[in-house]
Protein backbone atom coordinates (compact mmCIF):
# COMPACT_ATOMS: atom_id res chain seq x y z
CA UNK A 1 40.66 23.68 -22.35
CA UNK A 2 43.42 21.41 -23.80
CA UNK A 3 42.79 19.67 -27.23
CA UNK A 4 42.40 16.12 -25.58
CA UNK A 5 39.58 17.50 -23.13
CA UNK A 6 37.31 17.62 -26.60
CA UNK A 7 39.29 15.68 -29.75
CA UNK A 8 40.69 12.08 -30.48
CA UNK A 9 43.99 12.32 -31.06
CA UNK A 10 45.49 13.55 -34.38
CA UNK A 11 45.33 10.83 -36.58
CA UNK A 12 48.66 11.36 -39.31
CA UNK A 13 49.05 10.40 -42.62
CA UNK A 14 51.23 7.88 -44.42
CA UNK A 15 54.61 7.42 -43.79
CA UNK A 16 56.97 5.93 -46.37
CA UNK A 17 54.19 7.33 -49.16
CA UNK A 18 56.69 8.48 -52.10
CA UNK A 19 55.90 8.95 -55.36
CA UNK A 20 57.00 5.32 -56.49
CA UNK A 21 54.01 4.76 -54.70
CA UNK A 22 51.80 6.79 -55.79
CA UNK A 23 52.85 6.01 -59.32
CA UNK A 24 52.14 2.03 -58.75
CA UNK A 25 49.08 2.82 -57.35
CA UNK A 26 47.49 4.88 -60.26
CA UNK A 27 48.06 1.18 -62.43
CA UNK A 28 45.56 -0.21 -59.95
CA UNK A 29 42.19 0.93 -61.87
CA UNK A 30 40.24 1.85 -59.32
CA UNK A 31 38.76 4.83 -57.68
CA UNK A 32 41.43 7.81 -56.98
CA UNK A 33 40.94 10.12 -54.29
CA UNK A 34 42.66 13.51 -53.54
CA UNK A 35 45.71 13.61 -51.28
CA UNK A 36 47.05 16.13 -49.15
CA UNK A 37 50.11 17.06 -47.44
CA UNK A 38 51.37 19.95 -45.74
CA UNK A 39 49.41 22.24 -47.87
CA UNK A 40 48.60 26.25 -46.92
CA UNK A 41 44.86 24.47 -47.63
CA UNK A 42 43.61 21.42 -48.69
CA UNK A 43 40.31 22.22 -51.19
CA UNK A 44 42.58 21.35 -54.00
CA UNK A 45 45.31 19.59 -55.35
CA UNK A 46 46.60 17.96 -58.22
CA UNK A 47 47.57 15.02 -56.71
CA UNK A 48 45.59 11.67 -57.15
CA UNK A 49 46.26 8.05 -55.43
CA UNK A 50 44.55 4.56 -55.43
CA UNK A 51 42.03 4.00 -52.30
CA UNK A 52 43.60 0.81 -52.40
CA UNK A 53 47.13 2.13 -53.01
CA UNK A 54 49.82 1.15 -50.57
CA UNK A 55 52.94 2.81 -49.21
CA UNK A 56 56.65 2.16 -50.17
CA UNK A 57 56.88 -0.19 -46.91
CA UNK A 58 53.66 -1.92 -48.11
CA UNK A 59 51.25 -0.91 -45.41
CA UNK A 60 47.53 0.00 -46.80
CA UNK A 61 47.10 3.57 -46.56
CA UNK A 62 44.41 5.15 -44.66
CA UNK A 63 41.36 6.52 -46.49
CA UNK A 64 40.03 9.57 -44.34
CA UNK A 65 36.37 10.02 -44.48
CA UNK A 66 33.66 11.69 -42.49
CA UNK A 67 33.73 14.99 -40.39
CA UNK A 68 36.66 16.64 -39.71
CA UNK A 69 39.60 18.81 -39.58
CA UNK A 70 42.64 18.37 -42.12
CA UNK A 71 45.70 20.16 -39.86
CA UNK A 72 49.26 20.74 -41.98
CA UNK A 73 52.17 19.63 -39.61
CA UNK A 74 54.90 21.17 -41.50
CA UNK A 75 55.34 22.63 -44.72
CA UNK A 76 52.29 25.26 -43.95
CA UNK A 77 52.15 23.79 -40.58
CA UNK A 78 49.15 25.11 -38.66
CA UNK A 79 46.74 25.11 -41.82
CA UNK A 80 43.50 23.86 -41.43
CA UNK A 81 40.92 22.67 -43.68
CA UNK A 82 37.39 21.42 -42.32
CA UNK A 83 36.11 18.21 -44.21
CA UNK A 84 33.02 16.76 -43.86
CA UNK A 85 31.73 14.86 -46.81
CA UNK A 86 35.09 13.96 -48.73
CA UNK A 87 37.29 10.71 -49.16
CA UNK A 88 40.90 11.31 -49.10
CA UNK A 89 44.10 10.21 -48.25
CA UNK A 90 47.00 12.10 -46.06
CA UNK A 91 50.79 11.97 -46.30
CA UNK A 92 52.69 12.10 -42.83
CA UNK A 93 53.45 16.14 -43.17
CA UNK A 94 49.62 16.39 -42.27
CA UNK A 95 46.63 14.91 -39.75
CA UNK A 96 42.93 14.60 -39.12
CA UNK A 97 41.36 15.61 -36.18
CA UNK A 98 38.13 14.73 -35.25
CA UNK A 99 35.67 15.19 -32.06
CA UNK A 100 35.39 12.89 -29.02
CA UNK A 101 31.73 11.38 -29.19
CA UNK A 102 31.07 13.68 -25.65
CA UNK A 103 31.86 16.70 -27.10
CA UNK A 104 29.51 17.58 -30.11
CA UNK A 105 27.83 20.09 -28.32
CA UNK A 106 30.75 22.11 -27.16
CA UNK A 107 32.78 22.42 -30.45
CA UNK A 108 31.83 23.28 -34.22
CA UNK A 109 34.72 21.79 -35.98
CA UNK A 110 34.63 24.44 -39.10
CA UNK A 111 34.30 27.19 -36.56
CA UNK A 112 37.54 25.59 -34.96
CA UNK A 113 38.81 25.59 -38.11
CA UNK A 114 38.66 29.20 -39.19
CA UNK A 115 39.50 30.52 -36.17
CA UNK A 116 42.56 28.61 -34.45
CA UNK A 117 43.97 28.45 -37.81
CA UNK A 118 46.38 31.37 -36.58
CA UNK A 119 46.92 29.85 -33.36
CA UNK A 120 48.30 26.88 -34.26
CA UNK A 121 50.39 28.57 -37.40
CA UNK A 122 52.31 31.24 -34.66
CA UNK A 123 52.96 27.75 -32.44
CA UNK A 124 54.19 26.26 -35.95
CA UNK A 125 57.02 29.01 -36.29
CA UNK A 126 57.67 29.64 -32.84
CA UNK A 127 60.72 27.73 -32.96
CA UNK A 128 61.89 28.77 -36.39
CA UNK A 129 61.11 25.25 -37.69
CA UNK A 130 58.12 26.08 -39.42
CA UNK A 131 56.69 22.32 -37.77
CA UNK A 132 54.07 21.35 -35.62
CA UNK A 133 54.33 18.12 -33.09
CA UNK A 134 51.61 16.13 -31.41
CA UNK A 135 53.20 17.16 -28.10
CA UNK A 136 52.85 20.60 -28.74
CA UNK A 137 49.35 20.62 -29.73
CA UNK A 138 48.11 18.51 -27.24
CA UNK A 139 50.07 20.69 -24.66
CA UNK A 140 48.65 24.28 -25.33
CA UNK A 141 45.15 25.35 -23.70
CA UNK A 142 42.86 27.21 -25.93
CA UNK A 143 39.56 29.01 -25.29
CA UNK A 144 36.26 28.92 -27.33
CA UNK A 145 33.30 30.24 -26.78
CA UNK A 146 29.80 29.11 -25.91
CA UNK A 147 28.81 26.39 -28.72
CA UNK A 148 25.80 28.59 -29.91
CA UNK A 149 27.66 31.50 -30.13
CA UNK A 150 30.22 29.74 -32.69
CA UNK A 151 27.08 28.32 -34.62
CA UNK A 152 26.27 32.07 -35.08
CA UNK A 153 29.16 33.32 -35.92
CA UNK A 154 29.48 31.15 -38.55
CA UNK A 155 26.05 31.94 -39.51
CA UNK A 156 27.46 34.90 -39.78
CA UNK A 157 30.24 34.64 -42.14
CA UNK A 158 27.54 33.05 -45.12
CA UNK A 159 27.79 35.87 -46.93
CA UNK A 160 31.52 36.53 -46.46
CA UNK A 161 32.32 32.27 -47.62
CA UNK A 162 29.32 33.01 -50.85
CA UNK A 163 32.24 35.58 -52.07
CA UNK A 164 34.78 32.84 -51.80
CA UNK A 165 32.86 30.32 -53.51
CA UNK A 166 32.23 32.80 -56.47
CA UNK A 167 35.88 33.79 -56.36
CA UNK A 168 36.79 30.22 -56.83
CA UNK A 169 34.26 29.53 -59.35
CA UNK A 170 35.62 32.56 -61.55
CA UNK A 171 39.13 31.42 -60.99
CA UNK A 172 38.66 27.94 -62.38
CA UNK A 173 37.08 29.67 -65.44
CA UNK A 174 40.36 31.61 -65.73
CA UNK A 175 42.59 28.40 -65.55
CA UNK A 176 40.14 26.68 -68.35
CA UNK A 177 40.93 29.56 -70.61
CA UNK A 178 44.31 28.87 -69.55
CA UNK A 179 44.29 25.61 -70.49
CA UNK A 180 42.58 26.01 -74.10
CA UNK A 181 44.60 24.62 -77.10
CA UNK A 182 45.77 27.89 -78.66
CA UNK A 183 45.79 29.08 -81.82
CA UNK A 184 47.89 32.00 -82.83
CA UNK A 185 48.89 33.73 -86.39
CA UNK A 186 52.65 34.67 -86.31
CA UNK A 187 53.92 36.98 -89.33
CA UNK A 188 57.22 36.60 -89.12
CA UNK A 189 59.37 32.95 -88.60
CA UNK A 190 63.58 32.21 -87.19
CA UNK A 191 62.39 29.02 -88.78
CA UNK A 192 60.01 26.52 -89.30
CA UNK A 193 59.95 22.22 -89.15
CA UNK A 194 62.69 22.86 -86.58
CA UNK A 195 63.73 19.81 -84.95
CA UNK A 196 63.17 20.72 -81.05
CA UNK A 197 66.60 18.99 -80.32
CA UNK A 198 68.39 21.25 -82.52
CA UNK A 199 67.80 24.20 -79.69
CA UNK A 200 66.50 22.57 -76.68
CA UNK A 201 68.41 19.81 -74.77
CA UNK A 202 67.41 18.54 -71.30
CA UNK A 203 68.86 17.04 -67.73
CA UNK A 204 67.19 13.78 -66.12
CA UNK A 205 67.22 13.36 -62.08
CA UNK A 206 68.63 12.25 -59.41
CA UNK A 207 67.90 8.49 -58.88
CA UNK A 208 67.46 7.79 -55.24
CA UNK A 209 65.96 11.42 -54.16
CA UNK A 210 63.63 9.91 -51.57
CA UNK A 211 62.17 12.05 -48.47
CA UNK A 212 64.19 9.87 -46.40
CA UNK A 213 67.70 10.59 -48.23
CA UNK A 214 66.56 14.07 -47.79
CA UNK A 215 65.90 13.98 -44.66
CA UNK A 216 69.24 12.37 -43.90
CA UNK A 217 71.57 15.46 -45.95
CA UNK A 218 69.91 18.50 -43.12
CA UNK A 219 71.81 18.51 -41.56
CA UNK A 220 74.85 19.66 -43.92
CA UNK A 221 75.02 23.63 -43.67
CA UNK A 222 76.26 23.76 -47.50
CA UNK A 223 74.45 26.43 -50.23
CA UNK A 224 70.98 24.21 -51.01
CA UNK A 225 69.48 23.12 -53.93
CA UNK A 226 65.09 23.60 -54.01
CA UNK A 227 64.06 19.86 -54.82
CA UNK A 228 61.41 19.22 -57.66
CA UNK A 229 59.75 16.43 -58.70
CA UNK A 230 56.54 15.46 -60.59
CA UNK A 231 54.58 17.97 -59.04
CA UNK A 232 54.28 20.83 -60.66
CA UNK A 233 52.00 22.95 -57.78
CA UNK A 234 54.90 25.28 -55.12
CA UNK A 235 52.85 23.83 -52.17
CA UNK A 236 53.84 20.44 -53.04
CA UNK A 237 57.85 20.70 -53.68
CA UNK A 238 59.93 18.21 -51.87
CA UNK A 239 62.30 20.91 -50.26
CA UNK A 240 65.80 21.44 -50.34
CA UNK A 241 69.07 20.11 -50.36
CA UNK A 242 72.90 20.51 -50.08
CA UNK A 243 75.38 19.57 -52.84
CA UNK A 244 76.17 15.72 -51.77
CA UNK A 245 76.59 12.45 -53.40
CA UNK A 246 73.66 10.30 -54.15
CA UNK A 247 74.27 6.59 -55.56
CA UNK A 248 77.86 7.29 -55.79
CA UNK A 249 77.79 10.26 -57.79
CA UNK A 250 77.70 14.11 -57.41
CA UNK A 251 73.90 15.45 -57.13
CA UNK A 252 72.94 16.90 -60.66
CA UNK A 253 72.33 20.11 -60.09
CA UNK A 254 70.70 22.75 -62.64
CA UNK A 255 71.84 26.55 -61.90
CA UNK A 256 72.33 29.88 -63.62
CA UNK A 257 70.33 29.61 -66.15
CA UNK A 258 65.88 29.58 -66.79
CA UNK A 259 64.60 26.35 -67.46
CA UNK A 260 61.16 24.55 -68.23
CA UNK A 261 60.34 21.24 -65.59
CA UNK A 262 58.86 18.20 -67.13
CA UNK A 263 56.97 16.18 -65.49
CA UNK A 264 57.66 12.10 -66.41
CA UNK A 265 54.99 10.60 -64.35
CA UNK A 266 51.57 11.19 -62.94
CA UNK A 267 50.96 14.48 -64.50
CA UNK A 268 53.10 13.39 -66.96
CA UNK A 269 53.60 15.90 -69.62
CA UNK A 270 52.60 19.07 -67.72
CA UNK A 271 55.15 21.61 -67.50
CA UNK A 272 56.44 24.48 -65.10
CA UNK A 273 58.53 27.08 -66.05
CA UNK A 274 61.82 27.99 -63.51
CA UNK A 275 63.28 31.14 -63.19
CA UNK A 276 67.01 31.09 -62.69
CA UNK A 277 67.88 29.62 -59.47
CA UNK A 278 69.45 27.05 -58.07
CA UNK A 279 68.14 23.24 -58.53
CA UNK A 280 67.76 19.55 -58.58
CA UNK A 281 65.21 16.55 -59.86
CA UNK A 282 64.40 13.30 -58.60
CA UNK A 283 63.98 10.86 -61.39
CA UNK A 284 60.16 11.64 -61.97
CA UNK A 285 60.85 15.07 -64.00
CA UNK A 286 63.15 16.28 -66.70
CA UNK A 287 64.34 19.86 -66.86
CA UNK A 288 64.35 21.35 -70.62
CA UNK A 289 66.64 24.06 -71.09
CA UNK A 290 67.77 26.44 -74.51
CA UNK A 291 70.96 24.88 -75.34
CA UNK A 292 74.58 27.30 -75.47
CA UNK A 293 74.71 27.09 -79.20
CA UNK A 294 71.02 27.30 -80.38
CA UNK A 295 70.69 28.99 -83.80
CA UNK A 296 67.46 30.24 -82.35
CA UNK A 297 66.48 32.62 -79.80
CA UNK A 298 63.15 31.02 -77.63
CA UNK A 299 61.39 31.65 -74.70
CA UNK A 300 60.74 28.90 -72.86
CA UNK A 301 57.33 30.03 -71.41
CA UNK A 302 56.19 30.72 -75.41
CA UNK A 303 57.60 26.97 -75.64
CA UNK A 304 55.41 25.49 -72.84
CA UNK A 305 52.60 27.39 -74.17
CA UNK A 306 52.35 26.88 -77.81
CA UNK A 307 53.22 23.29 -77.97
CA UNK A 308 51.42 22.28 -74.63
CA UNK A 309 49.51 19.40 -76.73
CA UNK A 310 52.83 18.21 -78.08
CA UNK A 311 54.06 17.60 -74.64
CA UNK A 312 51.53 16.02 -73.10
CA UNK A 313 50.87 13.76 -76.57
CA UNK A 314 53.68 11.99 -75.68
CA UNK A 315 52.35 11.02 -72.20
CA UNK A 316 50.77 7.48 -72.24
CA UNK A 317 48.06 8.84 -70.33
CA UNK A 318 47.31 12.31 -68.40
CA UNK A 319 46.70 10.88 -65.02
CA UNK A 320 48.82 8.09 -64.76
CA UNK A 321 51.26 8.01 -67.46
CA UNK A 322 54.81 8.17 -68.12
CA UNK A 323 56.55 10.91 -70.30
CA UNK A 324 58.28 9.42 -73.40
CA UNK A 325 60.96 12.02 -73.45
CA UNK A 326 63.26 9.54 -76.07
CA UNK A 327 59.77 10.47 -78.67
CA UNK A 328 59.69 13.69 -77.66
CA UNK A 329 63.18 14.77 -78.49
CA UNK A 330 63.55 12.14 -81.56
CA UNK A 331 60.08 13.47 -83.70
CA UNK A 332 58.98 17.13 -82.56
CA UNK A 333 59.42 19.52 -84.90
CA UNK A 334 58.48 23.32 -84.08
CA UNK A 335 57.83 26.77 -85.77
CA UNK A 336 59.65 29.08 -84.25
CA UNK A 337 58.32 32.94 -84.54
CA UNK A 338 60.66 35.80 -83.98
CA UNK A 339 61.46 36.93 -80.52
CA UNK A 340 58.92 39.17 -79.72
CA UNK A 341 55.79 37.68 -81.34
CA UNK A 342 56.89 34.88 -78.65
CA UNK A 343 57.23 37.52 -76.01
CA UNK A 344 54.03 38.98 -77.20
CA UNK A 345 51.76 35.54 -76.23
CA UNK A 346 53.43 35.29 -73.22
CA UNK A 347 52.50 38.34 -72.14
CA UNK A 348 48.86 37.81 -72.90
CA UNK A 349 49.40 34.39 -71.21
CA UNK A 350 50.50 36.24 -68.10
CA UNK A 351 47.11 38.28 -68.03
CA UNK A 352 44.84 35.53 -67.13
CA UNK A 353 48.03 34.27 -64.79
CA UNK A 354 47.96 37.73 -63.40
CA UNK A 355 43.96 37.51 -63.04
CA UNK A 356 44.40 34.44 -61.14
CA UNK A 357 46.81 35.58 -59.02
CA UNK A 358 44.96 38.62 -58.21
CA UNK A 359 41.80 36.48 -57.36
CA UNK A 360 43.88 34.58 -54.87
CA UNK A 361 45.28 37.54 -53.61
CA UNK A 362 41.54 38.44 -52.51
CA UNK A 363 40.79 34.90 -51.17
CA UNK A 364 43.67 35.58 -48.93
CA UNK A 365 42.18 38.83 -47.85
CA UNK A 366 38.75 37.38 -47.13
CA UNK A 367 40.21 34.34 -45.58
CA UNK A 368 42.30 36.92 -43.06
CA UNK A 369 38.85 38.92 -42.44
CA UNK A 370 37.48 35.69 -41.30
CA UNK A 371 40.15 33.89 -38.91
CA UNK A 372 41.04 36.96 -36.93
CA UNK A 373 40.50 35.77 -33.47
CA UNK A 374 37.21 36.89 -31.87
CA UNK A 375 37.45 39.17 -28.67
């Protein structure tokens, strides 16, 4: 059968839904609902936005509700996540499919889900362009079989999904540890009362860094630059980018060096560490970096986790404030603990990140197990 023989069509997200959207929209005080994008899945996500928030072209978004399937069409395009009790909202990198009224009894949606998953993923990078169109999805036949027959195989699969609901269960336990205040007894000191601006200086974005002025730079075959922004999650990075100019100026680029993303609004005040590598900021992050000439040696991570408070006390609100970087930079003052007493909480940091990681790594296994196609 072809996808039109039993769905509506694919419904898509927002267009023109940036995050000077988003950010106007948190100020409206109402309810906030998740939104999703071109995510590998769509259970979770930091980001938030107004039911009543509109997009940069002033066009009420659409608030997604009721049964269905979320479908990634780029990014992780193929990914599907089946809904059926949630409110949320969709950018244009993802749609929602839903069943024609005459075809209840011939498709389960979260069977569909789970198990076309891979066939729409292999049509996603057929081409190399890791994208999915309407045209192609609506074009390709599929088989399924007898409705009862996917009822039982999901039926099936309770005990297999009862796993993954206790993996996720322990793994947000993990990231609450995570995010505890800690409290830590160093013996030895480089100093203490330091002013963080004596060590640690920073580089604001890139006004202008829109999805549409990346869109329009592609095409330029120069080395590229990974795009970050306010969001601090991989899945929900803005791309990359060539060196060009932006606003009449060179792109600010940050390179060659490890650095510590900031972010100035929405999350505001939550923090990501970067390996070396090669990069660039719209104007909703900051990038903190150890400065040439620092009297101190620090560790960035150790930075982002002992003074985690002291970043985000600065934010004029968790959810939907902005980052007062001038504050930051003008009246912190750290203690700074020799080298390896630094290194040493990082490393049991990096335990519970490594537990978390290794819980994922499972997920993945069990969600493989389950969306291998049925002979």
């Amino acid at each position: 059968m072809k996808f039109l023989d039993v769905f509506n069509e694919i419904e898509k997200g927002n267009y023109a839904l940036t995050d000077e959207a988003i950010y106007a929209s948190l100020q409206n005080g109402d309810e906030l609902i998740p939104l999703y994008g071109g995510n590998k899945e769509h259970a979770t996500t930091e980001r938030r936005i107004s039911i009543s928030a509109k997009t940069k072209k002033g066009v009420p978004i659409t608030v997604f509700s009721g049964e269905g399937i979320i479908i990634s069409l780029d990014g992780s395009a193929g990914s599907m996540t089946y809904k059926s009790d949630e409110k949320f909202a969709l950018n244009h990198h993802a749609g929602f499919i839903t069943l024609r009224k005459n075809a209840r009894d011939k498709v389960n949606l979260e069977y569909f889900s789970i198990f076309l998953q891979n066939f729409y993923r292999e049509m996603g990078v057929s081409d190399g362009s890791k994208t999915l169109s309407l045209t192609q999805i609506y074009a390709e036949e599929f088989d399924l079989p007898k409705f009862e027959v996917q009822n039982n195989i999901l039926h099936l699969l309770k005990g297999i999904k009862a796993k993954l609901e206790n993996l996720a269960t322990l793994k947000n336990n993990y990231k609450c540890l995570i995010d505890k205040e800690i409290s830590v007894e160093y013996t030895k000191y480089q100093g203490k009362n330091i002013d963080i601006s004596t060590c640690i200086d920073y580089m604001s974005g890139n006004t202008g860094l829109t999805e549409e002025f990346i869109y329009q730079t592609l095409q330029n075959g120069a080395e590229h630059y990974q795009i970050l922004s306010s969001a601090t999650e991989d899945s929900t990075m803005m791309g990359e980018i060539p060196m060009c100019v932006i606003n009449n100026r060179q792109l600010k680029v940050f390179e060659g060096q490890e650095g510590l993303l900031v972010t100035r609004n929405g999350k505001a005040g939550y923090t990501k560490y970067l390996n070396k590598g090669r990069y660039t900021i719209n104007d909703h992050a900051y990038i903190l970096f150890v400065k040439d000439d620092s009297p101190y040696k620090i560790d960035l991570r150790w930075l982002a986790i002992q003074y985690k408070q002291d970043f985000l006390s600065y934010a004029s609100n968790s959810d939907n404030g902005t980052w007062n970087m001038t504050g930051f930079f003008s009246y912190t003052k750290i203690d700074i603990p020799c080298y390896d007493e630094q290194l040493s909480l990082v490393k049991k940091h990096q335990l519970l990140q490594n537990r978390i990681a290794a819980i994922e790594q499972i997920e993945e296994q069990y969600s493989c197990l389950i969306s291998k196609e049925i002979a």
